[in-house]
Protein backbone atom coordinates (compact mmCIF):
# COMPACT_ATOMS: atom_id res chain seq x y z
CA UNK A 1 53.86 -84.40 12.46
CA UNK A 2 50.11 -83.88 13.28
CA UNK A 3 48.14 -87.19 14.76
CA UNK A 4 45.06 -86.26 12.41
CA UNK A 5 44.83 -86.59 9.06
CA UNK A 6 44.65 -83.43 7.51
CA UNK A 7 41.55 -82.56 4.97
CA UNK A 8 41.61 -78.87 3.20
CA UNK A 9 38.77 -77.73 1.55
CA UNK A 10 40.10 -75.17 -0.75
CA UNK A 11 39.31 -73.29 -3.80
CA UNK A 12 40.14 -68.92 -4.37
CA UNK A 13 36.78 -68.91 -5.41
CA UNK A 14 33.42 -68.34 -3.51
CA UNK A 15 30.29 -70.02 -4.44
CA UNK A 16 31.75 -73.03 -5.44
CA UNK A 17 30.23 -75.66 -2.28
CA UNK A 18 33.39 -75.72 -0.09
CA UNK A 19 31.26 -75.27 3.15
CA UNK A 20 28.92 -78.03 2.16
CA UNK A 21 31.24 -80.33 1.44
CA UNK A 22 33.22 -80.01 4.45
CA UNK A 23 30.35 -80.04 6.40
CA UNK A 24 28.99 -83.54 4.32
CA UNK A 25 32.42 -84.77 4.95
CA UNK A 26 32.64 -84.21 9.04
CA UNK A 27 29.25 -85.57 9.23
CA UNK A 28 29.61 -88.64 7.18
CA UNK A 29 32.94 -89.31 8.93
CA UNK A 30 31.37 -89.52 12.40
CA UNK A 31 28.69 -91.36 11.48
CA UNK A 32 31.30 -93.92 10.54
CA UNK A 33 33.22 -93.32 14.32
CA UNK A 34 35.93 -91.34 12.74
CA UNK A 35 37.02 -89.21 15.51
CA UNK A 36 36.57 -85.61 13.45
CA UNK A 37 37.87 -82.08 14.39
CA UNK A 38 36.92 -79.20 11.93
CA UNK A 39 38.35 -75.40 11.82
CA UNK A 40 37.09 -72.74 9.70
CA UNK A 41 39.46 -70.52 8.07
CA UNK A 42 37.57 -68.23 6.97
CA UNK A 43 37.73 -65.73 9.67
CA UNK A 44 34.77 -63.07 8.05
CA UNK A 45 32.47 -65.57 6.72
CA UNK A 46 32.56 -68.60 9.63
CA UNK A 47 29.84 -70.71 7.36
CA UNK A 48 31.28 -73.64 8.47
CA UNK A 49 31.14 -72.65 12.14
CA UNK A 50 28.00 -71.22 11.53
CA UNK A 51 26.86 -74.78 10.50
CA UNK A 52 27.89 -76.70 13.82
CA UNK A 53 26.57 -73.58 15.78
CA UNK A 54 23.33 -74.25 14.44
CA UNK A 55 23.65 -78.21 14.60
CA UNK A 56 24.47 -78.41 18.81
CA UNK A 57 21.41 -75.40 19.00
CA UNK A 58 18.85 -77.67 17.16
CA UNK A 59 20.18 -80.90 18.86
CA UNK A 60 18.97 -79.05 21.76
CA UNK A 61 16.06 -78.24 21.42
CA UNK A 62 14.96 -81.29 19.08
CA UNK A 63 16.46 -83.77 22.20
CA UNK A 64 18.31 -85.37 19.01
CA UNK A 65 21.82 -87.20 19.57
CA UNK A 66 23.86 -86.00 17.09
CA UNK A 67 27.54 -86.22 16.64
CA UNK A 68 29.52 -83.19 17.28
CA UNK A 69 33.18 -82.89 16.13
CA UNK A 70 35.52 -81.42 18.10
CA UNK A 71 35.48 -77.63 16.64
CA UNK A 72 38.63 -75.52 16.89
CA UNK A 73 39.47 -71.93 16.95
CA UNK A 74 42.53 -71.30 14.42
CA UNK A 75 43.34 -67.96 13.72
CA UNK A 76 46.87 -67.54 12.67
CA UNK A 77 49.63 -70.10 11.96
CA UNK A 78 50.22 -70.47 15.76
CA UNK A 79 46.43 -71.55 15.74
CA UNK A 80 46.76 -73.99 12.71
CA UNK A 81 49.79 -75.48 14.25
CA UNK A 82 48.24 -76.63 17.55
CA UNK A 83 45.16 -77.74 15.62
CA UNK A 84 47.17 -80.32 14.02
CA UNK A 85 47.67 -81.93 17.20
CA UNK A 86 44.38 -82.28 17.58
CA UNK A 87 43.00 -85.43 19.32
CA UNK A 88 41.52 -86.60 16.01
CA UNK A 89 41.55 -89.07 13.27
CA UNK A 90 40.42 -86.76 10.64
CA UNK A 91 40.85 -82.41 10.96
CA UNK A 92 38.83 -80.82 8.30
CA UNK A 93 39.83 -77.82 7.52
CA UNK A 94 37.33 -75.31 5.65
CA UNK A 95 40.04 -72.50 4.11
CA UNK A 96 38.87 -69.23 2.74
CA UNK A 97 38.26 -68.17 -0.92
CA UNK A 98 40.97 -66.06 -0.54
CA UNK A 99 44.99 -66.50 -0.76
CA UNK A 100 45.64 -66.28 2.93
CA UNK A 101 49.31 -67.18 4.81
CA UNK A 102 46.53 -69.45 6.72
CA UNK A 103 45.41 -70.91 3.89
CA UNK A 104 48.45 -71.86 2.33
CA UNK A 105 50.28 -73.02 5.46
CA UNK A 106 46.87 -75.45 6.08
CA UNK A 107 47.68 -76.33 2.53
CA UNK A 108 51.05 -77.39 2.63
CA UNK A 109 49.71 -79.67 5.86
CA UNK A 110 47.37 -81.21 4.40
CA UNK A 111 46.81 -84.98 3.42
CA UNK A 112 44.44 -84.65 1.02
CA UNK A 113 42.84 -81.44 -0.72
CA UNK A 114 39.51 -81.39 -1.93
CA UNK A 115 38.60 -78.49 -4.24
CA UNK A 116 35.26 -78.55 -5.27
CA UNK A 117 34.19 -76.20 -8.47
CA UNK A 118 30.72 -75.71 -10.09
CA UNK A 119 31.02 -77.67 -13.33
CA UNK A 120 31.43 -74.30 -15.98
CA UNK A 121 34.08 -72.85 -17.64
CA UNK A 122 33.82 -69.69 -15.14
CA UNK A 123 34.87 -71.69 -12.14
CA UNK A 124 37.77 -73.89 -14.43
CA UNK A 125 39.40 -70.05 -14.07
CA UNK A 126 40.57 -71.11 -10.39
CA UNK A 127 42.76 -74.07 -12.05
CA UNK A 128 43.25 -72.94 -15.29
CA UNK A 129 43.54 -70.43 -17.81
CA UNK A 130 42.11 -71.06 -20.81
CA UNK A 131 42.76 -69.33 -24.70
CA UNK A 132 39.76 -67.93 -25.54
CA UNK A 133 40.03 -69.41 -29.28
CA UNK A 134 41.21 -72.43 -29.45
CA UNK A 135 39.99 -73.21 -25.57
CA UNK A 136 43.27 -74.69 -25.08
CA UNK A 137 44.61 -74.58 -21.08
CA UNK A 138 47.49 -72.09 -21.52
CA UNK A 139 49.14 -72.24 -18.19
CA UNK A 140 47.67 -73.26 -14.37
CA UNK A 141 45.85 -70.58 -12.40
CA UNK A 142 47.10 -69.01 -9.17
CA UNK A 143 45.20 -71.20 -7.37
CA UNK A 144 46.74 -74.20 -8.62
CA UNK A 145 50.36 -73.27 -8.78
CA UNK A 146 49.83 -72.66 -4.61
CA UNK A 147 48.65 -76.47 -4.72
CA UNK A 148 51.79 -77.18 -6.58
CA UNK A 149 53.98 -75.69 -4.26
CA UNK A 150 52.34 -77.00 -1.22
CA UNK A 151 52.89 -80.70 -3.21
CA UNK A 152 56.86 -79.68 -3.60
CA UNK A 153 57.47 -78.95 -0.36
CA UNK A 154 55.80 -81.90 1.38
CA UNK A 155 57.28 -84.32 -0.98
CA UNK A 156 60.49 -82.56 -0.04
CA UNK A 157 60.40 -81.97 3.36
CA UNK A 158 58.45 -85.37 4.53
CA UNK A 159 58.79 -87.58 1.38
CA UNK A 160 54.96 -87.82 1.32
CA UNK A 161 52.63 -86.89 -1.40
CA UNK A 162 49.19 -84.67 -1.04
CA UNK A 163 46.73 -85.95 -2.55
CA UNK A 164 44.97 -83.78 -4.85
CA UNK A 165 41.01 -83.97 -5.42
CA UNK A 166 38.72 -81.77 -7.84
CA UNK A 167 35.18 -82.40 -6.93
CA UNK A 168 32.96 -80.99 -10.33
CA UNK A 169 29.95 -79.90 -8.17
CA UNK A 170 26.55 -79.70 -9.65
CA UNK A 171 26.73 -81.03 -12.81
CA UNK A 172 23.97 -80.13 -15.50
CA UNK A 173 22.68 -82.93 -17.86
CA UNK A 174 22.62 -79.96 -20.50
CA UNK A 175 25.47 -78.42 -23.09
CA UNK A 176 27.02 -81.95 -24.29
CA UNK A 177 29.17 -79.97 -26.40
CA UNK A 178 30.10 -77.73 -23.50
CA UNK A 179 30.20 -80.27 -20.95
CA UNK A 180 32.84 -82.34 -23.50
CA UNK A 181 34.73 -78.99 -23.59
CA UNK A 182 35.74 -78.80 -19.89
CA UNK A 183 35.84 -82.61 -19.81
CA UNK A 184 39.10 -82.12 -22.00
CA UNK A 185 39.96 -79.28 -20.71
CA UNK A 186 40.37 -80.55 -16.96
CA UNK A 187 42.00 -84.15 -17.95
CA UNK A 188 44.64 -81.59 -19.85
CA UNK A 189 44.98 -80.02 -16.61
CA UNK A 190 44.96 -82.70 -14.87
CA UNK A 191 47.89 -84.29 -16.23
CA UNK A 192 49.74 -81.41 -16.15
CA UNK A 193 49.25 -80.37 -12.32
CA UNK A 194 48.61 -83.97 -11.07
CA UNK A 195 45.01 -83.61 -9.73
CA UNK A 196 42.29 -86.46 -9.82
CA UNK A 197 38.68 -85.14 -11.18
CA UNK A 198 35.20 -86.55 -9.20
CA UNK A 199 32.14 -86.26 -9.31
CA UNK A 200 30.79 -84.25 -6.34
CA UNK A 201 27.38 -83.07 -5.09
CA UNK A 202 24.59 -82.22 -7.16
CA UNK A 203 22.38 -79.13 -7.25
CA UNK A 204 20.06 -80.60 -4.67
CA UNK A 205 17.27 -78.49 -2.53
CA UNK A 206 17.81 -81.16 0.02
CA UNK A 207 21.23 -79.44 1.30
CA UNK A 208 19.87 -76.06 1.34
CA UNK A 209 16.95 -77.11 3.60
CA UNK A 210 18.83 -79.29 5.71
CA UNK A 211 21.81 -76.09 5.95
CA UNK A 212 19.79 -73.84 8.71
CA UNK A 213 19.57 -76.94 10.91
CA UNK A 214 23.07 -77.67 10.64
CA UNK A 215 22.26 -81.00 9.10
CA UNK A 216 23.17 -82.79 6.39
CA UNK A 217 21.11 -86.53 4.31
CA UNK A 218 23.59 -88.41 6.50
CA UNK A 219 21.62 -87.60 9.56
CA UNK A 220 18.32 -88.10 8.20
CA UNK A 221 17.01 -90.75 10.28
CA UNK A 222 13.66 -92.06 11.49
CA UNK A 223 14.50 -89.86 14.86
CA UNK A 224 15.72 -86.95 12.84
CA UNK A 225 13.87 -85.56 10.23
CA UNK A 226 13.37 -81.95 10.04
CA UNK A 227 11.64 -82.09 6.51
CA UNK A 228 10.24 -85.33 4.39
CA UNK A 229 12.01 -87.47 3.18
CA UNK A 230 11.85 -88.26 -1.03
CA UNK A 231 13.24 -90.51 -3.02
CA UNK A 232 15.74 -87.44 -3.97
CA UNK A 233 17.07 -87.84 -0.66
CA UNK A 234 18.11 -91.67 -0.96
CA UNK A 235 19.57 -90.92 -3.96
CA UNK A 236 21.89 -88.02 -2.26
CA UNK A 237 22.99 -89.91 0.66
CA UNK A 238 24.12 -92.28 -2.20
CA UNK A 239 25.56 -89.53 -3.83
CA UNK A 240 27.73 -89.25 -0.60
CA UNK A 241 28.55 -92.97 0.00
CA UNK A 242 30.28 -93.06 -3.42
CA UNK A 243 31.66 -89.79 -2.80
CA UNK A 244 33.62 -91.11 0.59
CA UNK A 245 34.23 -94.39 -1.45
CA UNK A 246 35.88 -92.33 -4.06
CA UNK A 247 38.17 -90.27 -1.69
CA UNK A 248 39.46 -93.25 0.22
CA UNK A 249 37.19 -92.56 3.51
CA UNK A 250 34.12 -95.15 3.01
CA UNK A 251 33.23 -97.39 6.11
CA UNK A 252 29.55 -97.66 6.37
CA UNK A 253 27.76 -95.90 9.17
CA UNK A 254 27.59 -96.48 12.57
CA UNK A 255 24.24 -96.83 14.48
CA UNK A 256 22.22 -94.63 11.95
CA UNK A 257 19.09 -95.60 11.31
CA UNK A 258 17.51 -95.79 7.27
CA UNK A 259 15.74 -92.36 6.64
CA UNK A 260 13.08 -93.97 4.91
């Protein structure tokens, strides 16, 4: 039994935000005095490694004070199965977009999973399959029968149930018809495979400026501030508080100051 509640940020696909999220997610937390410990699983890439790399550097040099989670080196199941006994409230983990052993053994420990996928019909292909003529979901993808067999064996093994998230990340105003499409199309799904569907981060230019720093909106902060500040930017640290509200994690911040 790990002490830490157990976060996987999974999809097979790349592209599709998991890095951002996690990182949003282990910032957030600690903001809020969650004790957080994060592991990237993706041994070639390391984004998410990357990421707090580049946070401590700039904290540095800026003289900010910045939480840090406590960031652990898993490289094989041995690696996972220590990092569960992390000294943590939360572990975040950050899997590949790749089917891994790693990856599925951090799936079948996790609490909750939190796929995120850009909101299109390309990246529904990591859930579902879909006919090309009628658009009906003909059977679950790869990606999600791994989920489903993570779900089986926890609810076997420990009685518990894993929580299942899809985060539909930058949504476009544009295609109604399109958008209604995969609207169907993923509450089909979702009844079938037992997943909940949310609302995740939008195509913002905020997180890709803030990304080099290793920062995310909820650091922004009179004393931090590595780029103005907009109106855009209240309304994505927003984004995020109903985000964590919607996952079960809200608690409001601890000692951050408004950005504004």
């Amino acid at each position: 039994m790990s002490q830490a509640s157990v976060i996987v940020v999974g999809n097979e696909k790349g592209g599709a935000g998991k890095t951002t999220v996690a990182a949003h997610l282990a910032v957030a937390l600690m903001h809020r005095d969650v004790r957080v410990a994060v592991a990237d699983l993706d041994l070639r890439q390391r984004s998410l490694a990357h990421f707090f790399a580049s946070r401590e550097s700039w904290a540095a040099s800026a003289g900010a004070n910045l939480p840090m989670p406590a960031r652990l080196d898993v490289a094989d199941e041995g690696g996972l199965a220590a990092a569960l006994d992390a000294d943590a409230d939360i572990l975040i983990l950050d899997a590949p977009g790749a089917d891994t052993e790693l990856s599925r053994a951090a799936h079948r420990a996790a609490d909750l999973i939190v796929t995120p996928m850009n909101d299109s019909f390309m990246d529904f292909d990591v859930l579902g399959v879909v006919d090309p003529v009628t658009f009906e979901v003909v059977r679950p993808s790869h990606y999600a029968e791994v989920v489903w067999d993570a779900r089986k064996r926890r609810a076997a093994g420990q009685r518990r149930s894993i929580d299942w998230v899809v985060l539909r990340n930058r949504m476009s105003p544009t295609a109604p018809r399109n958008r209604r499409r995969l609207d169907e199309r993923l509450a089909a799904l979702a009844r079938r495979v037992g997943f909940r569907s949310l609302t995740g981060l939008r195509d913002r230019v905020i997180y890709r400026e803030l990304y080099p720093f290793g920062l995310t909106v909820g650091d922004l902060s009179r004393a931090v501030r590595p780029v103005e500040v907009s109106l855009a930017h209240i309304a994505a640290r927003q984004e995020l508080r109903v985000l964590l509200h919607e996952l079960g994690l809200a608690g409001e911040p601890a000692g951050v100051e408004a950005a504004a």
